[in-house]
C-alpha atoms as a PDB file:
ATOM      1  CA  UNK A   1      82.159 115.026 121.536  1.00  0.00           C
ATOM      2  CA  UNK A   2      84.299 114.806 118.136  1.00  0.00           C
ATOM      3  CA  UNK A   3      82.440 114.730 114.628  1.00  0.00           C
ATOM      4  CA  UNK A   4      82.671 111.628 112.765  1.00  0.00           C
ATOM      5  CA  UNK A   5      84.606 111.966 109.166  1.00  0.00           C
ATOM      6  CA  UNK A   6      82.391 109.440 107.832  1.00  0.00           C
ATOM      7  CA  UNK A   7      78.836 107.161 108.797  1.00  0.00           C
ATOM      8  CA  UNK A   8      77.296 104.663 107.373  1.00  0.00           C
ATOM      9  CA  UNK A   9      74.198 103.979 108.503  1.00  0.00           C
ATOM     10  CA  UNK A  10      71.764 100.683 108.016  1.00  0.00           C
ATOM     11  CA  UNK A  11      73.414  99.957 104.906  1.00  0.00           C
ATOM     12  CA  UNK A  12      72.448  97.573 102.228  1.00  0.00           C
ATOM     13  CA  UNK A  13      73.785  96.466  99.010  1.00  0.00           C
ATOM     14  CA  UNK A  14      72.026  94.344  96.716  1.00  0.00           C
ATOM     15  CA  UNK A  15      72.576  92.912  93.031  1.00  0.00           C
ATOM     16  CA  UNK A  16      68.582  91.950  92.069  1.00  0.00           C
ATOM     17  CA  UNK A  17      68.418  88.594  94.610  1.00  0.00           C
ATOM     18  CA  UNK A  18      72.223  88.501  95.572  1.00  0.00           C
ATOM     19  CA  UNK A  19      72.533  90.662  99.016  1.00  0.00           C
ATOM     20  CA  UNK A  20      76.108  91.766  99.100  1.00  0.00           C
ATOM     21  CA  UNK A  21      76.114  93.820 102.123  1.00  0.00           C
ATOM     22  CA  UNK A  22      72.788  94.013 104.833  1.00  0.00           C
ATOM     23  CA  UNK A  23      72.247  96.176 107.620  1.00  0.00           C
ATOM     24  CA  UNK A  24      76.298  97.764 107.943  1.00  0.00           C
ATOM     25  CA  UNK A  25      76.622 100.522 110.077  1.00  0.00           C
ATOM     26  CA  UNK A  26      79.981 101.928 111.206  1.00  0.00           C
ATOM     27  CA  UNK A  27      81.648 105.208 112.416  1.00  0.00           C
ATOM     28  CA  UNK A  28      85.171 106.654 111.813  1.00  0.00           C
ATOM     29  CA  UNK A  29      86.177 109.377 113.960  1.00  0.00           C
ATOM     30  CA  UNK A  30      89.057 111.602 112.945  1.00  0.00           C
ATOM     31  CA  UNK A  31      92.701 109.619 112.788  1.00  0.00           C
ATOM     32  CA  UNK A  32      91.177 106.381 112.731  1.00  0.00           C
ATOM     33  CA  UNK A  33      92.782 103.488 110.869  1.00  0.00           C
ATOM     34  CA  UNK A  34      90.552 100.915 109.446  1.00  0.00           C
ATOM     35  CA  UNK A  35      91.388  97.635 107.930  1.00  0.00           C
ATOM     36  CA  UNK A  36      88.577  95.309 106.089  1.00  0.00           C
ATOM     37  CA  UNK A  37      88.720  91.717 106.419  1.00  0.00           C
ATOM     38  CA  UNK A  38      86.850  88.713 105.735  1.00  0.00           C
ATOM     39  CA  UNK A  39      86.210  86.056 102.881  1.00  0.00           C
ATOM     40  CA  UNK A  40      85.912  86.541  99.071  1.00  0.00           C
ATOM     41  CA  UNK A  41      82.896  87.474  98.543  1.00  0.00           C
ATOM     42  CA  UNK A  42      81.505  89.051 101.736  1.00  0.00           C
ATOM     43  CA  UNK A  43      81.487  92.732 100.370  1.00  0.00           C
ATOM     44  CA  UNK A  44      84.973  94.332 101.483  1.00  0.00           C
ATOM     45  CA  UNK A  45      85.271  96.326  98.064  1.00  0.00           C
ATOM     46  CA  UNK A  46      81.576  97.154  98.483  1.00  0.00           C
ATOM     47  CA  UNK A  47      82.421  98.591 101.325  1.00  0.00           C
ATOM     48  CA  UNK A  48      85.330 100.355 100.369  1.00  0.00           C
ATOM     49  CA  UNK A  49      83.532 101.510  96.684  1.00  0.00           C
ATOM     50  CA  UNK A  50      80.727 103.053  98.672  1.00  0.00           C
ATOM     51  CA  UNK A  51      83.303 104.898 100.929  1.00  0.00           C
ATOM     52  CA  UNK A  52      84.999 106.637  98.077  1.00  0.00           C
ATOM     53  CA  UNK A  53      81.677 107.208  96.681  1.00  0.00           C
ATOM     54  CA  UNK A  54      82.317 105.106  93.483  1.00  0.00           C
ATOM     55  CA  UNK A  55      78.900 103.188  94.335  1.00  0.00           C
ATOM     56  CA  UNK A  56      76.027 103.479  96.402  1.00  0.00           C
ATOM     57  CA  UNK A  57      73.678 101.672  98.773  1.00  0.00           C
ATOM     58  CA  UNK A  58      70.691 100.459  97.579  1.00  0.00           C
ATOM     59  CA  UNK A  59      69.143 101.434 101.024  1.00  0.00           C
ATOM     60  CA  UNK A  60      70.504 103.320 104.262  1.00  0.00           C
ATOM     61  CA  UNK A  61      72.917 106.054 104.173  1.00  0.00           C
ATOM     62  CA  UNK A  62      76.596 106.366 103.522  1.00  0.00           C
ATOM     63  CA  UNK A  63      77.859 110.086 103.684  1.00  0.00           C
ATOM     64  CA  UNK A  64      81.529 111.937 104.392  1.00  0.00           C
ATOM     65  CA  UNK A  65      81.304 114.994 106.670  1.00  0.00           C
ATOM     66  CA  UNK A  66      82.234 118.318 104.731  1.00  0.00           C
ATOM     67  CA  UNK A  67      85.846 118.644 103.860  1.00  0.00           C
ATOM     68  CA  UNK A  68      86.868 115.337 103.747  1.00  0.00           C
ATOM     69  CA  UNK A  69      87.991 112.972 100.762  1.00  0.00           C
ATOM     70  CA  UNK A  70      88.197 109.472 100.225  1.00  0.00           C
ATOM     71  CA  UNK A  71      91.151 108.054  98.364  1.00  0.00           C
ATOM     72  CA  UNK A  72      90.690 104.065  96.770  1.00  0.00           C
ATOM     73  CA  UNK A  73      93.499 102.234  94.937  1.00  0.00           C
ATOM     74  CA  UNK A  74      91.407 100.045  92.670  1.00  0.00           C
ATOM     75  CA  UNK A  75      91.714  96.245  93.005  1.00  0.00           C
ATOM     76  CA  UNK A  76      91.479  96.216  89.453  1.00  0.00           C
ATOM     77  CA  UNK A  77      92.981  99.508  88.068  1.00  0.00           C
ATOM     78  CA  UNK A  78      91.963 100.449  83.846  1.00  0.00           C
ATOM     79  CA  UNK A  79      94.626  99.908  81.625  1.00  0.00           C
ATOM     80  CA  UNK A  80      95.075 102.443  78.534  1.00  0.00           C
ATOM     81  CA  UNK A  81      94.719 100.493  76.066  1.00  0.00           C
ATOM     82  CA  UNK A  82      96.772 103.055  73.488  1.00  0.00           C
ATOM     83  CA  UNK A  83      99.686 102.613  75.823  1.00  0.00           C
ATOM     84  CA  UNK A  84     102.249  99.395  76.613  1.00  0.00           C
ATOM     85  CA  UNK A  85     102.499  98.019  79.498  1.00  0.00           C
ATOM     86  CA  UNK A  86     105.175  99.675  80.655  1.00  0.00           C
ATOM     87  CA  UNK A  87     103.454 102.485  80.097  1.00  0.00           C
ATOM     88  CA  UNK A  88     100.953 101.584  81.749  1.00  0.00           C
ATOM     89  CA  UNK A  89     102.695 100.972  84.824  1.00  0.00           C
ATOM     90  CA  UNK A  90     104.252 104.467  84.493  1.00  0.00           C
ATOM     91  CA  UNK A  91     100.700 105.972  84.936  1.00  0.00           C
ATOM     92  CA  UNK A  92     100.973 104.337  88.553  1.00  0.00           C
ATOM     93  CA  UNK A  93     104.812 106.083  89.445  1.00  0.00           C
END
């Protein structure tokens, strides 16, 4: 049976009474291609922040098998404020 890369596992996310994310638990095999959909609001960049280990649950478990990275293009990238904006944008090339 093949390893799974990553596993989340009863997940929940919570900001004191707002529940962002509640009871998410999914597998990704090797290979596997993944898209996130749904509203504004229902937790995709949650999701994807606690994948790339920028955040974490406030219950359950979210963990990457040995070896393995994830990579995240922030929705919202920082800006250096020192540079202009097409410098800026350079720093993404």
């Amino acid at each position: 049976m093949a390893e799974y890369i990553y596993t989340m596992y009863k997940a929940r996310k919570a900001h004191g009474d707002k529940v962002i994310l509640d009871d998410v638990s999914l597998n990704f095999l090797p290979g596997a291609k993944i898209g996130v959909v749904g509203p504004n609001g229902a937790g995709k960049s949650t999701i994807l922040k606690i994948m790339a280990g920028l955040d974490q649950p406030s219950n359950g478990e979210a963990r990457l098998a040995p070896g393995y990275t994830v990579g995240i293009l922030q929705q919202e990238p920082p800006l250096d404020e020192t540079r202009t904006v097409l410098g800026n944008v350079e720093l993404g090339v």
